[in-house]
C-alpha atoms as a PDB file:
ATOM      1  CA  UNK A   1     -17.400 -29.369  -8.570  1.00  0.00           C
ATOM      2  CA  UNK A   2     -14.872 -26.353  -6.889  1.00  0.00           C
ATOM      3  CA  UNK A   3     -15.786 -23.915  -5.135  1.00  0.00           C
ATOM      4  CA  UNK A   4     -16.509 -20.643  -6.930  1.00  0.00           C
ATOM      5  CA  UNK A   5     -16.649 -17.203  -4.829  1.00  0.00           C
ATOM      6  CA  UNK A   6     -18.923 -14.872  -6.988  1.00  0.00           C
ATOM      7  CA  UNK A   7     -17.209 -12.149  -4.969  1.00  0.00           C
ATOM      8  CA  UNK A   8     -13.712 -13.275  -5.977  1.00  0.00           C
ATOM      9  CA  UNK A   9     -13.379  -9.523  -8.312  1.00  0.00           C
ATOM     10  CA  UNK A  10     -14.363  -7.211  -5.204  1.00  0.00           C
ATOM     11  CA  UNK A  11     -12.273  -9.170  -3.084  1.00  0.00           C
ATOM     12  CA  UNK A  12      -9.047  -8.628  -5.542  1.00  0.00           C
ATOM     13  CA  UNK A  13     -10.098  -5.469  -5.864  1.00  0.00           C
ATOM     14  CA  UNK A  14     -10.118  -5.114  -2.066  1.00  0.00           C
ATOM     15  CA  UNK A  15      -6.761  -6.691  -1.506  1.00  0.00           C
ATOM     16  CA  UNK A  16      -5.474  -4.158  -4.562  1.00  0.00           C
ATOM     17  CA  UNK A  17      -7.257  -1.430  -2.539  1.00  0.00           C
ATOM     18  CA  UNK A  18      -5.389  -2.476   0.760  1.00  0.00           C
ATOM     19  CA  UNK A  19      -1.699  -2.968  -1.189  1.00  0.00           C
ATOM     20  CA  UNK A  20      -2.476   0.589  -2.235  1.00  0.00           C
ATOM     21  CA  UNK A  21      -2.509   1.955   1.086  1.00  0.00           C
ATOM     22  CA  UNK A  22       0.061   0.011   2.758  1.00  0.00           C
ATOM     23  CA  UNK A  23       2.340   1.154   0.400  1.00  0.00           C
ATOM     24  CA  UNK A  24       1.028   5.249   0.523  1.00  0.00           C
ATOM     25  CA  UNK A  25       1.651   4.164   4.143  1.00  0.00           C
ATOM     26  CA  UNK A  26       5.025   3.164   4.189  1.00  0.00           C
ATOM     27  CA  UNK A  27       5.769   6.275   1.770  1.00  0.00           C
ATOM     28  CA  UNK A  28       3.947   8.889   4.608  1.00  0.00           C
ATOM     29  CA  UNK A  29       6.657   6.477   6.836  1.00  0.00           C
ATOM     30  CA  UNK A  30       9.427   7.436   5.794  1.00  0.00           C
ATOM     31  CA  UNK A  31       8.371  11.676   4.313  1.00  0.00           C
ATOM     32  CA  UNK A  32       8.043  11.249   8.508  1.00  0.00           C
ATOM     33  CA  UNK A  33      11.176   9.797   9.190  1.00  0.00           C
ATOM     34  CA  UNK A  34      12.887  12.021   6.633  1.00  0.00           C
ATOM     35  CA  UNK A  35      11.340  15.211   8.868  1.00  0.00           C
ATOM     36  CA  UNK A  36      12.348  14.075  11.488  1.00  0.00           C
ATOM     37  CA  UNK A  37      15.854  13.875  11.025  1.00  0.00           C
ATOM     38  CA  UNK A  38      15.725  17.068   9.203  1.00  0.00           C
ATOM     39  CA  UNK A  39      14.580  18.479  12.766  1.00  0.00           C
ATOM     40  CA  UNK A  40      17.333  16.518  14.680  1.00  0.00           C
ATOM     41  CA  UNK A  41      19.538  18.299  12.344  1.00  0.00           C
ATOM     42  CA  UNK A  42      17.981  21.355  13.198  1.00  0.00           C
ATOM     43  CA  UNK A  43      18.461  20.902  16.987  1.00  0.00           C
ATOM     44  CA  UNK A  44      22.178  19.757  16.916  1.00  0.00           C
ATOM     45  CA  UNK A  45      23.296  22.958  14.684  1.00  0.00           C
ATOM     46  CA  UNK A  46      21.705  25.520  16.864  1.00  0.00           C
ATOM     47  CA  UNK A  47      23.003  23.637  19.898  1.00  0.00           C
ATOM     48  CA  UNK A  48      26.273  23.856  17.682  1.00  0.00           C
ATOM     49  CA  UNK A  49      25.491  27.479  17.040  1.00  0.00           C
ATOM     50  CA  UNK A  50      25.343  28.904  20.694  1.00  0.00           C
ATOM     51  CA  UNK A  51      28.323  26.537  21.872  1.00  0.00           C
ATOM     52  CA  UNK A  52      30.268  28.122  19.369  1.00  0.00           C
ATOM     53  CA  UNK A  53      28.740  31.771  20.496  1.00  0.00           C
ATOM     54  CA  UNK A  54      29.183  31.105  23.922  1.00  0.00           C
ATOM     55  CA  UNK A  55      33.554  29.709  23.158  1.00  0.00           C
ATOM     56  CA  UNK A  56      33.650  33.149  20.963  1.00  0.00           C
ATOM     57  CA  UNK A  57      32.162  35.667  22.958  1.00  0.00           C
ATOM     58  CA  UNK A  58      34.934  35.883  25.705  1.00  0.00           C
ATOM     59  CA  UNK A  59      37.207  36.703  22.675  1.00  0.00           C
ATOM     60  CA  UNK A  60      35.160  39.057  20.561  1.00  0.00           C
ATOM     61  CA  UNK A  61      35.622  42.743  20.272  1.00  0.00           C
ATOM     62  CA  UNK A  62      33.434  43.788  18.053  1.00  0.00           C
ATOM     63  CA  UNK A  63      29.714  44.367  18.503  1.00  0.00           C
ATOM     64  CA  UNK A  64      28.449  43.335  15.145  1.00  0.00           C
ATOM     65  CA  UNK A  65      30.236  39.882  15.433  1.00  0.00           C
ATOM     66  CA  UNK A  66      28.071  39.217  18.650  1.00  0.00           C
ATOM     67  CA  UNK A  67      24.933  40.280  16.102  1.00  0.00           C
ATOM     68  CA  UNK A  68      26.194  38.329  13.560  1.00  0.00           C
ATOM     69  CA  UNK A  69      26.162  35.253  15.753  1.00  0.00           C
ATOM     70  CA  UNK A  70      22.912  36.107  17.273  1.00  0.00           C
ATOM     71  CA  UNK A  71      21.288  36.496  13.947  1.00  0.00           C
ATOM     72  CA  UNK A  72      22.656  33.210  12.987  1.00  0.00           C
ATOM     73  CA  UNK A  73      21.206  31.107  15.978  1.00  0.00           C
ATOM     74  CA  UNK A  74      17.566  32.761  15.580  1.00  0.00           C
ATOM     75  CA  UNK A  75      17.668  32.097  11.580  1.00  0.00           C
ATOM     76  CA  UNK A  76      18.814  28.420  12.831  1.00  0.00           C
ATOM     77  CA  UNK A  77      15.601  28.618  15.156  1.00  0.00           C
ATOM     78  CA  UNK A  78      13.124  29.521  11.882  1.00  0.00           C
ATOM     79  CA  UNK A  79      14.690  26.749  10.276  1.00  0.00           C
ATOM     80  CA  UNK A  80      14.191  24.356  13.123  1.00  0.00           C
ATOM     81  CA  UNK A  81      10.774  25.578  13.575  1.00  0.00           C
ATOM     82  CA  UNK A  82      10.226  25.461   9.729  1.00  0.00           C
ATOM     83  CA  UNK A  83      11.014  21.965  10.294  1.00  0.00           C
ATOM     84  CA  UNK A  84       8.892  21.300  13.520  1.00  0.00           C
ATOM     85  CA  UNK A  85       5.805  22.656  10.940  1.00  0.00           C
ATOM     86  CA  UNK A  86       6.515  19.710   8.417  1.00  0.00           C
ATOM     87  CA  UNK A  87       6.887  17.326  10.668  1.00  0.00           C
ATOM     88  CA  UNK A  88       3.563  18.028  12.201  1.00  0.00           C
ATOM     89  CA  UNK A  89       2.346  17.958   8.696  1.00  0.00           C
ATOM     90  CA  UNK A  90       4.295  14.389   7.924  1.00  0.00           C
ATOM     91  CA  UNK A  91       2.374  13.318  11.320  1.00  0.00           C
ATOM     92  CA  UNK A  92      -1.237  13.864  10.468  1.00  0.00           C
ATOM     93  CA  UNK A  93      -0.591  12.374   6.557  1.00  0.00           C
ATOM     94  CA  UNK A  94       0.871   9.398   8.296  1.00  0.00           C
ATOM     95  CA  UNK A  95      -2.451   9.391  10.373  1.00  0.00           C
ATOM     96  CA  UNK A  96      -4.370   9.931   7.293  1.00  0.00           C
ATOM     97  CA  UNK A  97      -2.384   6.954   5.688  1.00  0.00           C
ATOM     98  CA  UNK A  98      -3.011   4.669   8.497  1.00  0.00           C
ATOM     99  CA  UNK A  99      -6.570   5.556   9.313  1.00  0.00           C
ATOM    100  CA  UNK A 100      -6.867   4.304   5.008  1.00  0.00           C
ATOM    101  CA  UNK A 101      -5.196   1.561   5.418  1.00  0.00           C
ATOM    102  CA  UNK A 102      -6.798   0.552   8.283  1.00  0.00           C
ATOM    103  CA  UNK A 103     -10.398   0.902   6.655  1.00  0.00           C
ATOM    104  CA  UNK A 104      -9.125  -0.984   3.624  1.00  0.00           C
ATOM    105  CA  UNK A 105      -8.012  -3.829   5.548  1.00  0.00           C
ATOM    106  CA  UNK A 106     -11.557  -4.044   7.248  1.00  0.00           C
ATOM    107  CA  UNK A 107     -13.240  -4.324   4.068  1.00  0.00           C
ATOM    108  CA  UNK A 108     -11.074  -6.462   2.905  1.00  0.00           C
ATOM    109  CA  UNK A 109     -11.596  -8.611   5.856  1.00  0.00           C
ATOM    110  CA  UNK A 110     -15.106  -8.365   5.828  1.00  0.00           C
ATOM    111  CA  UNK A 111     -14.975  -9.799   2.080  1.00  0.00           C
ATOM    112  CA  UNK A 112     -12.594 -12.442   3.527  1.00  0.00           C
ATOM    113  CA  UNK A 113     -15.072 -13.433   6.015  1.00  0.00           C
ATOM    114  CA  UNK A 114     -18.128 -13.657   3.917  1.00  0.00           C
ATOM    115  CA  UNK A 115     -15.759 -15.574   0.908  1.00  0.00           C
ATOM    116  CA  UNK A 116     -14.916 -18.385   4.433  1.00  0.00           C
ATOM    117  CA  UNK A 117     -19.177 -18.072   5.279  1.00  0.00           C
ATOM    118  CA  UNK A 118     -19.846 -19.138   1.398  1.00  0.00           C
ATOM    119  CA  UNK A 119     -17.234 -21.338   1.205  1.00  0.00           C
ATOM    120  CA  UNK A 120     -18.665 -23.259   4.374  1.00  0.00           C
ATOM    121  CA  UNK A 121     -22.505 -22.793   3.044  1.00  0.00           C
ATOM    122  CA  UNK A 122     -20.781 -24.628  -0.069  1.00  0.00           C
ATOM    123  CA  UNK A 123     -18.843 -27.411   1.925  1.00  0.00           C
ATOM    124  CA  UNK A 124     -22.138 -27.914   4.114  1.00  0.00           C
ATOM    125  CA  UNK A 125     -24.417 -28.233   1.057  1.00  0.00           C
ATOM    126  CA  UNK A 126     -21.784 -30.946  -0.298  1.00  0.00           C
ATOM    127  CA  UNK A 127     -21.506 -32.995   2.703  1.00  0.00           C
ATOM    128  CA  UNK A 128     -25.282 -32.890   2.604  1.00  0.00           C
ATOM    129  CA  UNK A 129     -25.995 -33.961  -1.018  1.00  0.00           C
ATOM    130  CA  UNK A 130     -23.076 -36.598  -0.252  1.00  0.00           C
ATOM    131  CA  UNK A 131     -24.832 -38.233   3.075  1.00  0.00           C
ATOM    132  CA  UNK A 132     -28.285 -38.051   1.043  1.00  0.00           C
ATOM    133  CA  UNK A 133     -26.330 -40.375  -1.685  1.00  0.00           C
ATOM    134  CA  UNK A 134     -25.391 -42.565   0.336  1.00  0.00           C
ATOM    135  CA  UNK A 135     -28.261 -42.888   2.474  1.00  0.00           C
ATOM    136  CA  UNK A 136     -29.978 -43.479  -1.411  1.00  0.00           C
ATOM    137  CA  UNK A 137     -27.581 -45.953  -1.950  1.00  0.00           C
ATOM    138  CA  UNK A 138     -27.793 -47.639   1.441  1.00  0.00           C
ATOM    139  CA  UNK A 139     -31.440 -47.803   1.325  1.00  0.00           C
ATOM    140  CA  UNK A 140     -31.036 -49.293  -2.563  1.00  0.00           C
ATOM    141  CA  UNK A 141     -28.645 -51.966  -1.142  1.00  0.00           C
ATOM    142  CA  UNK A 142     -31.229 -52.577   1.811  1.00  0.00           C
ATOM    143  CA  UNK A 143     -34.145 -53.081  -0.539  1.00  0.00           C
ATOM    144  CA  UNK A 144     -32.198 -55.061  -2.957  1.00  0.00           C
ATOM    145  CA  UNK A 145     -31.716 -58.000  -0.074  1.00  0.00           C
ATOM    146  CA  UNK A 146     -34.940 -57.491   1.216  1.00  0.00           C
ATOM    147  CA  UNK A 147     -36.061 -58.552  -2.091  1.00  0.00           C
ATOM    148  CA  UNK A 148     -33.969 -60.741  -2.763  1.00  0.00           C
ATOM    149  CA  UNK A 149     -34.584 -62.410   0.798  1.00  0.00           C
ATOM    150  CA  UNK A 150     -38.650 -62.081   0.295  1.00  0.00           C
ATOM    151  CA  UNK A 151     -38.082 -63.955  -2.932  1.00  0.00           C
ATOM    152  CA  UNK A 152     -35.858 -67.321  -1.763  1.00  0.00           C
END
């Protein structure tokens, strides 16, 4: 007779679980990695930005093109810092994600373990009822020629 774990549902179920959340994990991965090119961006345009203020201002003569450039850079810095804000938000779900993940992989390793305890419970019990059949049949065979011995 196999082995039957009576378990075997909640431990699909488990695995499911744990599928789930590696994949909600891998999704918070890359919103992440997504944000954080998005603030890379951000960086290398207002690094852009005053380069090209700084190569213009020798040459500019009028006061509202120095405001207009100005204005530009610090609406770059919202943006950047607009950006900094989701990626801090991207950061904790990817926490989130993996702190999920990581409980569904306990249970599902806890199920795992207790499936291996039944399964050697089972394997023991077998191995027992095996050795007490032969011992039965040993003993049989043993009483058979001492009978058969007693009798000649």
């Amino acid at each position: 007779m196999a082995f039957k774990f009576r378990a075997q549902a909640a431990l699909d179920l488990r695995t499911r679980q744990l599928q789930h959340a590696q994949r909600e994990l891998a999704r918070a991965e890359g919103d992440r990695d997504v944000a954080r090119r998005r603030v890379a961006d951000a960086e290398q345009a207002l690094i852009d930005a005053r380069a090209a203020a700084a190569e213009a201002q020798p040459t500019i003569t009028d006061c509202s093109a120095l405001q207009w450039y100005r204005f530009w850079i610090v609406r770059l810095e919202h943006e950047r810092t607009a950006h900094l804000a989701t990626l801090a938000a991207r950061d904790e779900a990817v926490a989130r994600a993996a702190a999920t993940c990581l409980q569904a992989q306990q249970k599902k390793e806890s199920l795992h373990r207790f499936r291996e305890k039944a399964r050697t419970g089972y394997e023991a019990a077998e191995a027992a009822a095996e050795r007490k059949l032969i011992d039965e049949l040993a003993t049989r065979r043993y009483a058979a020629t001492r009978q058969s011995a007693n009798q000649s």
